[in-house]
N, C-alpha and C. Protein backbone atom coordinates (compact mmCIF):
# COMPACT_ATOMS: atom_id res chain seq x y z
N UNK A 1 120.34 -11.82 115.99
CA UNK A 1 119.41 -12.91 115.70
C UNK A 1 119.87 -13.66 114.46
N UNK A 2 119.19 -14.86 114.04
CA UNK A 2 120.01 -15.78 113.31
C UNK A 2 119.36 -14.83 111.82
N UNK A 3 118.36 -14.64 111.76
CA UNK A 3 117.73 -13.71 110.57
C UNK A 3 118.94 -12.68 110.08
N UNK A 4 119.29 -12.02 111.21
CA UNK A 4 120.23 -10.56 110.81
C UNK A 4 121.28 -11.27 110.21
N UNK A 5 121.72 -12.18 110.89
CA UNK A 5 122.85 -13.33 110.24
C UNK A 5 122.84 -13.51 108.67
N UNK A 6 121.20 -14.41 108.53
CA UNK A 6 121.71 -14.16 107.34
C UNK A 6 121.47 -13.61 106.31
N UNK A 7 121.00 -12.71 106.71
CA UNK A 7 120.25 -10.79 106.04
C UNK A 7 122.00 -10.45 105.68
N UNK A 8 122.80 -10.06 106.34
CA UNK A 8 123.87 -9.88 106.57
C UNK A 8 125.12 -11.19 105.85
N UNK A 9 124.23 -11.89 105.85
CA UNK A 9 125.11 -13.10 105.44
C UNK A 9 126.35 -12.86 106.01
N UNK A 10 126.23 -13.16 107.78
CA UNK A 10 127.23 -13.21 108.62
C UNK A 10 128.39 -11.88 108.32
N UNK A 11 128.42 -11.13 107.59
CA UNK A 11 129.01 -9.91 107.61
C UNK A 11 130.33 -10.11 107.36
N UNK A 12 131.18 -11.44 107.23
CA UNK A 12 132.67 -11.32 107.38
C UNK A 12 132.74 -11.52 108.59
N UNK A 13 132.17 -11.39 109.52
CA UNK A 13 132.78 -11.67 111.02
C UNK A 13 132.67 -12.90 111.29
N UNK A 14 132.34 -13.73 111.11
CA UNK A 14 132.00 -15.11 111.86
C UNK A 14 131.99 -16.03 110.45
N UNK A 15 133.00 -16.73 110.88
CA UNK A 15 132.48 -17.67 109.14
C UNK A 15 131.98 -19.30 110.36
N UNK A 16 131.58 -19.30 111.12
CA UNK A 16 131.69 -20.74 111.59
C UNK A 16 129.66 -21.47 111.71
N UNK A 17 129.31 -20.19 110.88
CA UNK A 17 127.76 -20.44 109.94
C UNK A 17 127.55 -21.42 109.31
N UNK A 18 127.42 -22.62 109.56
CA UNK A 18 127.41 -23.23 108.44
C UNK A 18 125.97 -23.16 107.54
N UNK A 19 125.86 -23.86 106.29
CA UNK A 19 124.97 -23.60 105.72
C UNK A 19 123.58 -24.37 106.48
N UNK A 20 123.48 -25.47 107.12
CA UNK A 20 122.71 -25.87 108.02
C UNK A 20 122.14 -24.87 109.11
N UNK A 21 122.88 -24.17 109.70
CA UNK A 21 122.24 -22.81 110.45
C UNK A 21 121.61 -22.07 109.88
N UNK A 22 121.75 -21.97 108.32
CA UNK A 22 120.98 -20.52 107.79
C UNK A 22 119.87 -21.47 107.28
N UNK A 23 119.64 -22.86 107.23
CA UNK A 23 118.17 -23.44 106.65
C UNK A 23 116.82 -23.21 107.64
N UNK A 24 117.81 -22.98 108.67
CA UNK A 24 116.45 -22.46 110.04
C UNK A 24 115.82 -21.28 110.20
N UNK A 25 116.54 -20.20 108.89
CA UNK A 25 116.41 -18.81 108.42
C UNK A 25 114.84 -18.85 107.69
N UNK A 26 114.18 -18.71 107.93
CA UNK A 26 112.55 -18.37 107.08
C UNK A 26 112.93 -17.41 106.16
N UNK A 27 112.39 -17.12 105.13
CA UNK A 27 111.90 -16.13 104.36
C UNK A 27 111.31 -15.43 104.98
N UNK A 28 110.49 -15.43 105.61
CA UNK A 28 109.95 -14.61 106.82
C UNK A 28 110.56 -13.75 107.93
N UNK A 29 111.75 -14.87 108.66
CA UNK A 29 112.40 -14.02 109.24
C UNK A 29 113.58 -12.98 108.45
N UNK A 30 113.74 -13.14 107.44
CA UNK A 30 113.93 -12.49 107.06
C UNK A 30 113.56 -11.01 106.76
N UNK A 31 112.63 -10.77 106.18
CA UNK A 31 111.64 -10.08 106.15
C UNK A 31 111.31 -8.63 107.36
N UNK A 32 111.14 -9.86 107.94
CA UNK A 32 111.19 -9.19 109.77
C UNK A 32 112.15 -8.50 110.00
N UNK A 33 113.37 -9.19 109.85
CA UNK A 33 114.70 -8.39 110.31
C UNK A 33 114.50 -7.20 109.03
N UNK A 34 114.43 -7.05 107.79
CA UNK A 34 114.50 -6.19 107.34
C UNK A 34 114.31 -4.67 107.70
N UNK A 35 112.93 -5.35 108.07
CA UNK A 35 112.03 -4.20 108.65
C UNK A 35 113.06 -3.16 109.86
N UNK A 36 113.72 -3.75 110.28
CA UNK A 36 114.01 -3.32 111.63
C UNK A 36 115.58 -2.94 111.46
N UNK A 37 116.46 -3.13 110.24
CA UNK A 37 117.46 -2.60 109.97
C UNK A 37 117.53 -0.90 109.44
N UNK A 38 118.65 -0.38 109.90
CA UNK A 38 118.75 0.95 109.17
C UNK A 38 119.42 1.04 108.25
N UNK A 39 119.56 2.16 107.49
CA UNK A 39 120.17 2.26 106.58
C UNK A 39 121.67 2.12 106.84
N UNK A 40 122.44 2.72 108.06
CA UNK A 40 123.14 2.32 108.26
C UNK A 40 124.06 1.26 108.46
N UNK A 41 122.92 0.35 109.19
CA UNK A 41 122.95 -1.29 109.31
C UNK A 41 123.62 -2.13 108.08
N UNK A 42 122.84 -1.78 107.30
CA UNK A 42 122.79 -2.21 105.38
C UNK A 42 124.32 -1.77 104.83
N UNK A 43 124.53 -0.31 105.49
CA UNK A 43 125.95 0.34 104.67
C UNK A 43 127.09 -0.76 105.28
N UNK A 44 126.91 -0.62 106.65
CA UNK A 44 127.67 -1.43 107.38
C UNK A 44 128.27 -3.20 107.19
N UNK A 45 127.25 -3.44 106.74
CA UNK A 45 127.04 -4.89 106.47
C UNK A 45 127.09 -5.13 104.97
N UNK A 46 126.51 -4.38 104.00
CA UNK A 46 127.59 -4.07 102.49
C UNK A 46 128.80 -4.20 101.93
N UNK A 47 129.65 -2.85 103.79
CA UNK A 47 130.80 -2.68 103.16
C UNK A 47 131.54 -4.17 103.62
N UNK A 48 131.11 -4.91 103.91
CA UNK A 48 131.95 -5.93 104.91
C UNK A 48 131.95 -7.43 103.62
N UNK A 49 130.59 -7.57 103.39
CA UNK A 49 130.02 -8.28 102.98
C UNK A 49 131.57 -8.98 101.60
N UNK A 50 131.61 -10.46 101.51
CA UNK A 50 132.76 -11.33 100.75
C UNK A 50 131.92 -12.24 99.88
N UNK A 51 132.60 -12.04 99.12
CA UNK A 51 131.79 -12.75 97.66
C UNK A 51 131.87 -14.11 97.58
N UNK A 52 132.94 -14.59 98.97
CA UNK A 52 132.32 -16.28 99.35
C UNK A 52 131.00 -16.10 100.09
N UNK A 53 130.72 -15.62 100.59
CA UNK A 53 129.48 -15.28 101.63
C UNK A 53 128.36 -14.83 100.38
N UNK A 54 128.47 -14.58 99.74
CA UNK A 54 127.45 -14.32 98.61
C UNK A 54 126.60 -15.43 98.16
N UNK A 55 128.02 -15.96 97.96
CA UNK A 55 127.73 -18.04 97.04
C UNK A 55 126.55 -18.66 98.28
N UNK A 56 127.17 -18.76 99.22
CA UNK A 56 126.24 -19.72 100.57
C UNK A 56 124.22 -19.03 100.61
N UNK A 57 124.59 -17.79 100.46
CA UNK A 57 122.75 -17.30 100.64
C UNK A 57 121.93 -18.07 100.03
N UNK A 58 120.99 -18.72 100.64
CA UNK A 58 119.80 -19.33 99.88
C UNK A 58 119.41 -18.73 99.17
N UNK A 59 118.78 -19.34 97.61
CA UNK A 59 118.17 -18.25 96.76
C UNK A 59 116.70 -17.52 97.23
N UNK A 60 116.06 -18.49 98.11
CA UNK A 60 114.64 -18.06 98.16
C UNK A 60 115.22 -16.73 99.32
N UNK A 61 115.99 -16.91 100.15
CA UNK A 61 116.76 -15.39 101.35
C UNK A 61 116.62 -14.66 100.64
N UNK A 62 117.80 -14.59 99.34
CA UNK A 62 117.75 -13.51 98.01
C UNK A 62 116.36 -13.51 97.58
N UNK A 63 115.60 -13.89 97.45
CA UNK A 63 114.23 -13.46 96.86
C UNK A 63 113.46 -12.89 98.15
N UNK A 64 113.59 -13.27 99.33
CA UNK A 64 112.60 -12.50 100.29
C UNK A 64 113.51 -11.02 100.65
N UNK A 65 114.64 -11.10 100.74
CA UNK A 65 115.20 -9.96 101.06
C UNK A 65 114.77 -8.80 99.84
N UNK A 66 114.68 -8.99 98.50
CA UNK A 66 114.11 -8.15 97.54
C UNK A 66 112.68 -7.50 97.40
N UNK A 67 112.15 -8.74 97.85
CA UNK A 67 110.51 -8.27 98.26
C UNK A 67 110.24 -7.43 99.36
N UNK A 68 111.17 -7.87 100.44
CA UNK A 68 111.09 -6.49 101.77
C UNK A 68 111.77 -5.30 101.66
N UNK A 69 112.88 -5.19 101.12
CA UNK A 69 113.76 -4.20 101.29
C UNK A 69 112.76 -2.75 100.80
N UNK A 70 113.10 -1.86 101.14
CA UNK A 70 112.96 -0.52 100.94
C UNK A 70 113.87 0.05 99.82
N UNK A 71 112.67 1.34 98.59
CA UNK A 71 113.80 1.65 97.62
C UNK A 71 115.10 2.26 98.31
N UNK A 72 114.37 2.91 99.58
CA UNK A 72 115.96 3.80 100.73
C UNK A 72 116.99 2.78 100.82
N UNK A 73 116.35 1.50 101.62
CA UNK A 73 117.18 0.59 102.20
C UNK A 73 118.40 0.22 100.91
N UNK A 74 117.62 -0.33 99.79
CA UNK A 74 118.51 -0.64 98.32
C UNK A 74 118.80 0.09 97.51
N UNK A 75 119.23 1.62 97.78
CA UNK A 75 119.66 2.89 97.76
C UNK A 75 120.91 2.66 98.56
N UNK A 76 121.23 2.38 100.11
CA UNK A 76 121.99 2.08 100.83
C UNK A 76 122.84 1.67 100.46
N UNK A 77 122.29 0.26 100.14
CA UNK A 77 123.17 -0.46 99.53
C UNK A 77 123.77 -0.67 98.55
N UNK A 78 123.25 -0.31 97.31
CA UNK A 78 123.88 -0.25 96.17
C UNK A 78 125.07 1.25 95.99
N UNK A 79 124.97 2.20 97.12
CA UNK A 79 126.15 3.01 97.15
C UNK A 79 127.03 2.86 98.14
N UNK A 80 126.91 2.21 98.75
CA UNK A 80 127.98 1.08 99.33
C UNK A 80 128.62 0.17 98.47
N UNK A 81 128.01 -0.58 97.78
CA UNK A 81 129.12 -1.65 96.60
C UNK A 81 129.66 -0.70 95.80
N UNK A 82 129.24 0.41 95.70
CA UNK A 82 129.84 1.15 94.58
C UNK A 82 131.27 1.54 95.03
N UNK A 83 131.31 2.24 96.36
CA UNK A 83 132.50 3.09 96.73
C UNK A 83 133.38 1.39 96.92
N UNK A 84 133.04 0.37 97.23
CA UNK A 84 133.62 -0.63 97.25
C UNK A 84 133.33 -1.41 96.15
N UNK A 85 134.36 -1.03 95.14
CA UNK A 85 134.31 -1.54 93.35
C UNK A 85 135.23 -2.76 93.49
N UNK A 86 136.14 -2.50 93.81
CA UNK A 86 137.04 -4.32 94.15
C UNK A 86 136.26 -5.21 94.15
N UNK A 87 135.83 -5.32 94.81
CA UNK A 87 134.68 -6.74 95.41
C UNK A 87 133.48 -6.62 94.53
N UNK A 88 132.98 -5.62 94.16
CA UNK A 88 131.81 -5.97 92.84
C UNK A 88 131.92 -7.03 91.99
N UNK A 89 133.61 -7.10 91.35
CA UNK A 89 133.26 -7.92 90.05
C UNK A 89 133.40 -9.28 90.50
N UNK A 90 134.14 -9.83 91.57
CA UNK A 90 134.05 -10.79 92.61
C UNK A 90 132.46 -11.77 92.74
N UNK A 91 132.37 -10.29 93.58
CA UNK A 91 130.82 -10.46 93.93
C UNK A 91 129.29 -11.12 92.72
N UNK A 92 130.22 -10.28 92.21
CA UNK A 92 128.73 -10.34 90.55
C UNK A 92 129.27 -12.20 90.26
N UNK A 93 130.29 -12.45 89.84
CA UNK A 93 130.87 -13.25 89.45
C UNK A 93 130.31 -14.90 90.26
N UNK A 94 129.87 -14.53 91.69
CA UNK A 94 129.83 -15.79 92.82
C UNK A 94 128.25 -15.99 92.36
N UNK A 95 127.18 -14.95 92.02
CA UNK A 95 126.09 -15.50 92.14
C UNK A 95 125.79 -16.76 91.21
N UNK A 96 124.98 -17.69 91.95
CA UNK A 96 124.72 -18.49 91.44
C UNK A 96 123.51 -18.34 90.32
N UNK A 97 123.24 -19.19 89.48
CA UNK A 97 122.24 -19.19 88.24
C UNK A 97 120.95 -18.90 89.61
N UNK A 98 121.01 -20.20 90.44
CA UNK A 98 119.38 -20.63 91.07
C UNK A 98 119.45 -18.96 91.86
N UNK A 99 120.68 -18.39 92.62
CA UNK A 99 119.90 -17.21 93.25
C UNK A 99 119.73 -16.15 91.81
N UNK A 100 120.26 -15.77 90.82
CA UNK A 100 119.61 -15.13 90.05
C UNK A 100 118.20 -15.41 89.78
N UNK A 101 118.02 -16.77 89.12
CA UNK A 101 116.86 -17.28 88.83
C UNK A 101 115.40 -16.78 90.05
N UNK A 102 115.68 -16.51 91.25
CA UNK A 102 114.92 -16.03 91.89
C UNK A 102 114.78 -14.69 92.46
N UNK A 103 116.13 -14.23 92.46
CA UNK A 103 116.11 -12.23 91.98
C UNK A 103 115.52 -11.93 91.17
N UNK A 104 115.89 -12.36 90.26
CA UNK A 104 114.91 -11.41 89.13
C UNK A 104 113.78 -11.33 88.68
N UNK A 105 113.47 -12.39 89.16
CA UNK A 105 111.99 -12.44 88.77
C UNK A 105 111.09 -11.85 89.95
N UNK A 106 111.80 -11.23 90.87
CA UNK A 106 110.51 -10.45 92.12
C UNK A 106 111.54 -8.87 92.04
N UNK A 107 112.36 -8.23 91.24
CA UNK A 107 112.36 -7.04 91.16
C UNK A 107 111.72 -6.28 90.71
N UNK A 108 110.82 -5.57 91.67
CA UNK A 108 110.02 -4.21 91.52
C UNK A 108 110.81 -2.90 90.23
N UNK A 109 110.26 -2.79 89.39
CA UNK A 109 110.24 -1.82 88.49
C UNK A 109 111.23 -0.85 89.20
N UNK A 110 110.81 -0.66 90.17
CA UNK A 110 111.45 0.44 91.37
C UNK A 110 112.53 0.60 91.57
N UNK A 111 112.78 -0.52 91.51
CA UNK A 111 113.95 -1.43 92.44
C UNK A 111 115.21 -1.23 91.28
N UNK A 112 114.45 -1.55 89.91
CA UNK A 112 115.29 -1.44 88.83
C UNK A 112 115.88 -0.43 88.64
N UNK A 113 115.03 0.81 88.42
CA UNK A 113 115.24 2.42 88.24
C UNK A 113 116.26 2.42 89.10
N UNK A 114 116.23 1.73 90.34
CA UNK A 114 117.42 2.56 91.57
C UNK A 114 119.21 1.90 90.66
N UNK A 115 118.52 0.91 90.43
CA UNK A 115 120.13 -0.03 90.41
C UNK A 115 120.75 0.71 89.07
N UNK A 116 119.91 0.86 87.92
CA UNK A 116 120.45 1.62 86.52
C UNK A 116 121.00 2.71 87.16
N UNK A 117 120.22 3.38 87.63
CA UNK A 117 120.67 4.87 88.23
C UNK A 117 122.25 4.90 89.11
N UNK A 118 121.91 3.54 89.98
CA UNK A 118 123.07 4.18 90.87
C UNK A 118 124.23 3.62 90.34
N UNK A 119 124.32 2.54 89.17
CA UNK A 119 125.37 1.84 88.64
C UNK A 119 125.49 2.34 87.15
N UNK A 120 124.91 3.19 86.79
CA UNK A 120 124.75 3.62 85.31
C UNK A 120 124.59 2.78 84.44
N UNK A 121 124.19 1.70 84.65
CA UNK A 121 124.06 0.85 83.78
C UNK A 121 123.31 1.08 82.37
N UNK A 122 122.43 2.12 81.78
CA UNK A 122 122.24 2.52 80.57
C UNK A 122 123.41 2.68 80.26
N UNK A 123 124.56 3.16 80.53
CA UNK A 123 125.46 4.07 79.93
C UNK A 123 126.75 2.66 79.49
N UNK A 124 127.06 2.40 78.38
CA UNK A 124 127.98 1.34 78.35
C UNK A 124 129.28 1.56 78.62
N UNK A 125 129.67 2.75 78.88
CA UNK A 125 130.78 3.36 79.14
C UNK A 125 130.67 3.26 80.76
N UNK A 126 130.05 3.08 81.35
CA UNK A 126 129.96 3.44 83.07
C UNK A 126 131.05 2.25 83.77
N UNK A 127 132.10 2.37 84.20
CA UNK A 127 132.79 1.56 85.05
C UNK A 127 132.23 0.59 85.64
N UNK A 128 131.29 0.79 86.31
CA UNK A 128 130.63 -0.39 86.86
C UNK A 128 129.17 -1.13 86.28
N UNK A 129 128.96 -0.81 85.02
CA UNK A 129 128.47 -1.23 84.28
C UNK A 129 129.61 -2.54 83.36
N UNK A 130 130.48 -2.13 83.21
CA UNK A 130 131.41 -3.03 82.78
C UNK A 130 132.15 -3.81 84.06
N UNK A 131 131.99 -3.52 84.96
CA UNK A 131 132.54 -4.70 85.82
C UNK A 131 131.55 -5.58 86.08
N UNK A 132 130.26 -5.14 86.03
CA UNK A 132 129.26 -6.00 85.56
C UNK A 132 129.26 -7.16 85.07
N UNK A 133 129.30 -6.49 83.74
CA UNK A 133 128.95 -7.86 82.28
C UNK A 133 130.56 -8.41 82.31
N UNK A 134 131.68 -7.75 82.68
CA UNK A 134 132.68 -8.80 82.63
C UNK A 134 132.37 -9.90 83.64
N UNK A 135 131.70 -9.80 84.38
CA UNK A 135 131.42 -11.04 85.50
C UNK A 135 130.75 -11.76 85.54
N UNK A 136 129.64 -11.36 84.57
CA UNK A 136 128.40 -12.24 84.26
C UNK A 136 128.85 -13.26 82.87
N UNK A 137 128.61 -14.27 83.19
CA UNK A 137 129.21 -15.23 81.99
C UNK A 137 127.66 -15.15 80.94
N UNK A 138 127.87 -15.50 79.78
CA UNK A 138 126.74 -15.55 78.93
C UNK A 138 125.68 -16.80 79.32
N UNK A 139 125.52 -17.45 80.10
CA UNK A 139 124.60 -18.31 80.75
C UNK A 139 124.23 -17.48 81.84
N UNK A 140 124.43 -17.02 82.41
CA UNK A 140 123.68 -16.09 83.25
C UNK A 140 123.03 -14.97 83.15
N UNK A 141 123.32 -14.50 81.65
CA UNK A 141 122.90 -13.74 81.43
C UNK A 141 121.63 -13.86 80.48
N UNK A 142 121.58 -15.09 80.12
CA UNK A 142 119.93 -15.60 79.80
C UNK A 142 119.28 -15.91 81.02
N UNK A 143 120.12 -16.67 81.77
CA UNK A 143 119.15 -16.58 83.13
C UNK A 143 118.11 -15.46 83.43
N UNK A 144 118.91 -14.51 83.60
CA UNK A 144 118.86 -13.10 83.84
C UNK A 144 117.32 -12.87 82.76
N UNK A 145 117.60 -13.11 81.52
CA UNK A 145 117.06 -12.93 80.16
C UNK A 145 115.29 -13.55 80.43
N UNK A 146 115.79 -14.70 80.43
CA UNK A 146 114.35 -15.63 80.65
C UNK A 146 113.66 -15.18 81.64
N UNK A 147 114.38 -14.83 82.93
CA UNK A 147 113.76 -14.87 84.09
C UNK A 147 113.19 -13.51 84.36
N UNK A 148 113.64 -12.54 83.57
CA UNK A 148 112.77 -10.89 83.68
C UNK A 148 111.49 -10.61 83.38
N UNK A 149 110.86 -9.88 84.51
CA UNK A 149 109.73 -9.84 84.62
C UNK A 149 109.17 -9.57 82.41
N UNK A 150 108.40 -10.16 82.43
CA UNK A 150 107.80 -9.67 80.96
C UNK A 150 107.22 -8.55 80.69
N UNK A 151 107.18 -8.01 79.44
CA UNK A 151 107.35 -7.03 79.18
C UNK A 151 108.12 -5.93 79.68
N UNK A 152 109.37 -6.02 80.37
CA UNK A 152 110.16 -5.17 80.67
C UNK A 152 111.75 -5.16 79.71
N UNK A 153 111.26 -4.56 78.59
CA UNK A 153 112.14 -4.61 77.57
C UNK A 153 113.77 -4.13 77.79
N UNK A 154 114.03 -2.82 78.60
CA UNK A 154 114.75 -1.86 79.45
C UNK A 154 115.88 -3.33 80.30
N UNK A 155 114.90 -4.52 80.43
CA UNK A 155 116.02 -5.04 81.17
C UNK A 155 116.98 -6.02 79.89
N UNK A 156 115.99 -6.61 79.17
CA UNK A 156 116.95 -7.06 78.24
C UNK A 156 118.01 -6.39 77.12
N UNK A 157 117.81 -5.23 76.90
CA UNK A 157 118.58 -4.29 76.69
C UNK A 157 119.67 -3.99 77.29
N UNK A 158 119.66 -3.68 78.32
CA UNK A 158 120.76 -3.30 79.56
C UNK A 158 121.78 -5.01 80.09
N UNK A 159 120.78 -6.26 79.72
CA UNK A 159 121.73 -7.48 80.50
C UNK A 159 122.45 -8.08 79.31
């Protein structure tokens, strides 16, 4: 379905998506498809997933996909980018300000705990904590700054 498409953000298999096909994508259907992916689905479509295909996601996609996902589901996935570290700093590097600007501001507390945890990000020594912040330019990282939920001190610390 065109949802899984661009839940998946076409996966690497098909680049002939243009960005006009994914405006017919709801936040909603999104959502929907979530529901109905497995964890597997997610690993699958993770490991595939190209950090040009990152850039194209609508930001509001990135904001409904955060609000549906499961802590399991984004468990999945975040140990999937891990065993695939190449493409992280890539990856980190493509997001745009506007899809940050709308990540962060709908991450569940929850959601947070999983990502510190599975990327060590307390730890400044953690490998992928530093492929991180090498990718994040210092404008994004006020993005990041401004746009965190308030009173969640833990994140401005860590970005």
């Amino acid at each position: 379905s065109k949802a899984t498409v661009s839940v998946l953000n076409c996966c690497g298999e098909d680049d002939t998506h243009t960005p006009s096909t994914m405006t017919s994508v709801t936040p909603n259907d999104i959502k929907e498809e979530l529901k109905k992916l497995t964890k597997q689905d997610l690993q699958d479509a993770a490991a595939k997933i190209t950090p040009q295909q990152i850039e194209k996601v609508p930001p509001e996609h990135i904001k409904a996909a955060i609000e549906a996902i499961s802590e399991e589901q984004l468990t999945a996935i975040l140990q999937t980018l891990k065993k695939n570290q190449g493409q992280l700093g890539p990856m980190v590097a493509q997001l745009t300000e506007d899809q940050l600007t709308h990540a962060v501001g709908c991450v569940k507390p929850g959601q947070k705990e999983i990502a510190i945890k599975e990327f060590d990000l307390n730890n400044q020594n953690s490998p992928l904590a530093s492929i991180v912040n090498q990718n994040i330019s210092e404008k994004k990282r006020e993005v990041i700054k401004s746009n965190a939920p308030k009173g969640d001190v833990k994140a401005e610390e860590g970005a």
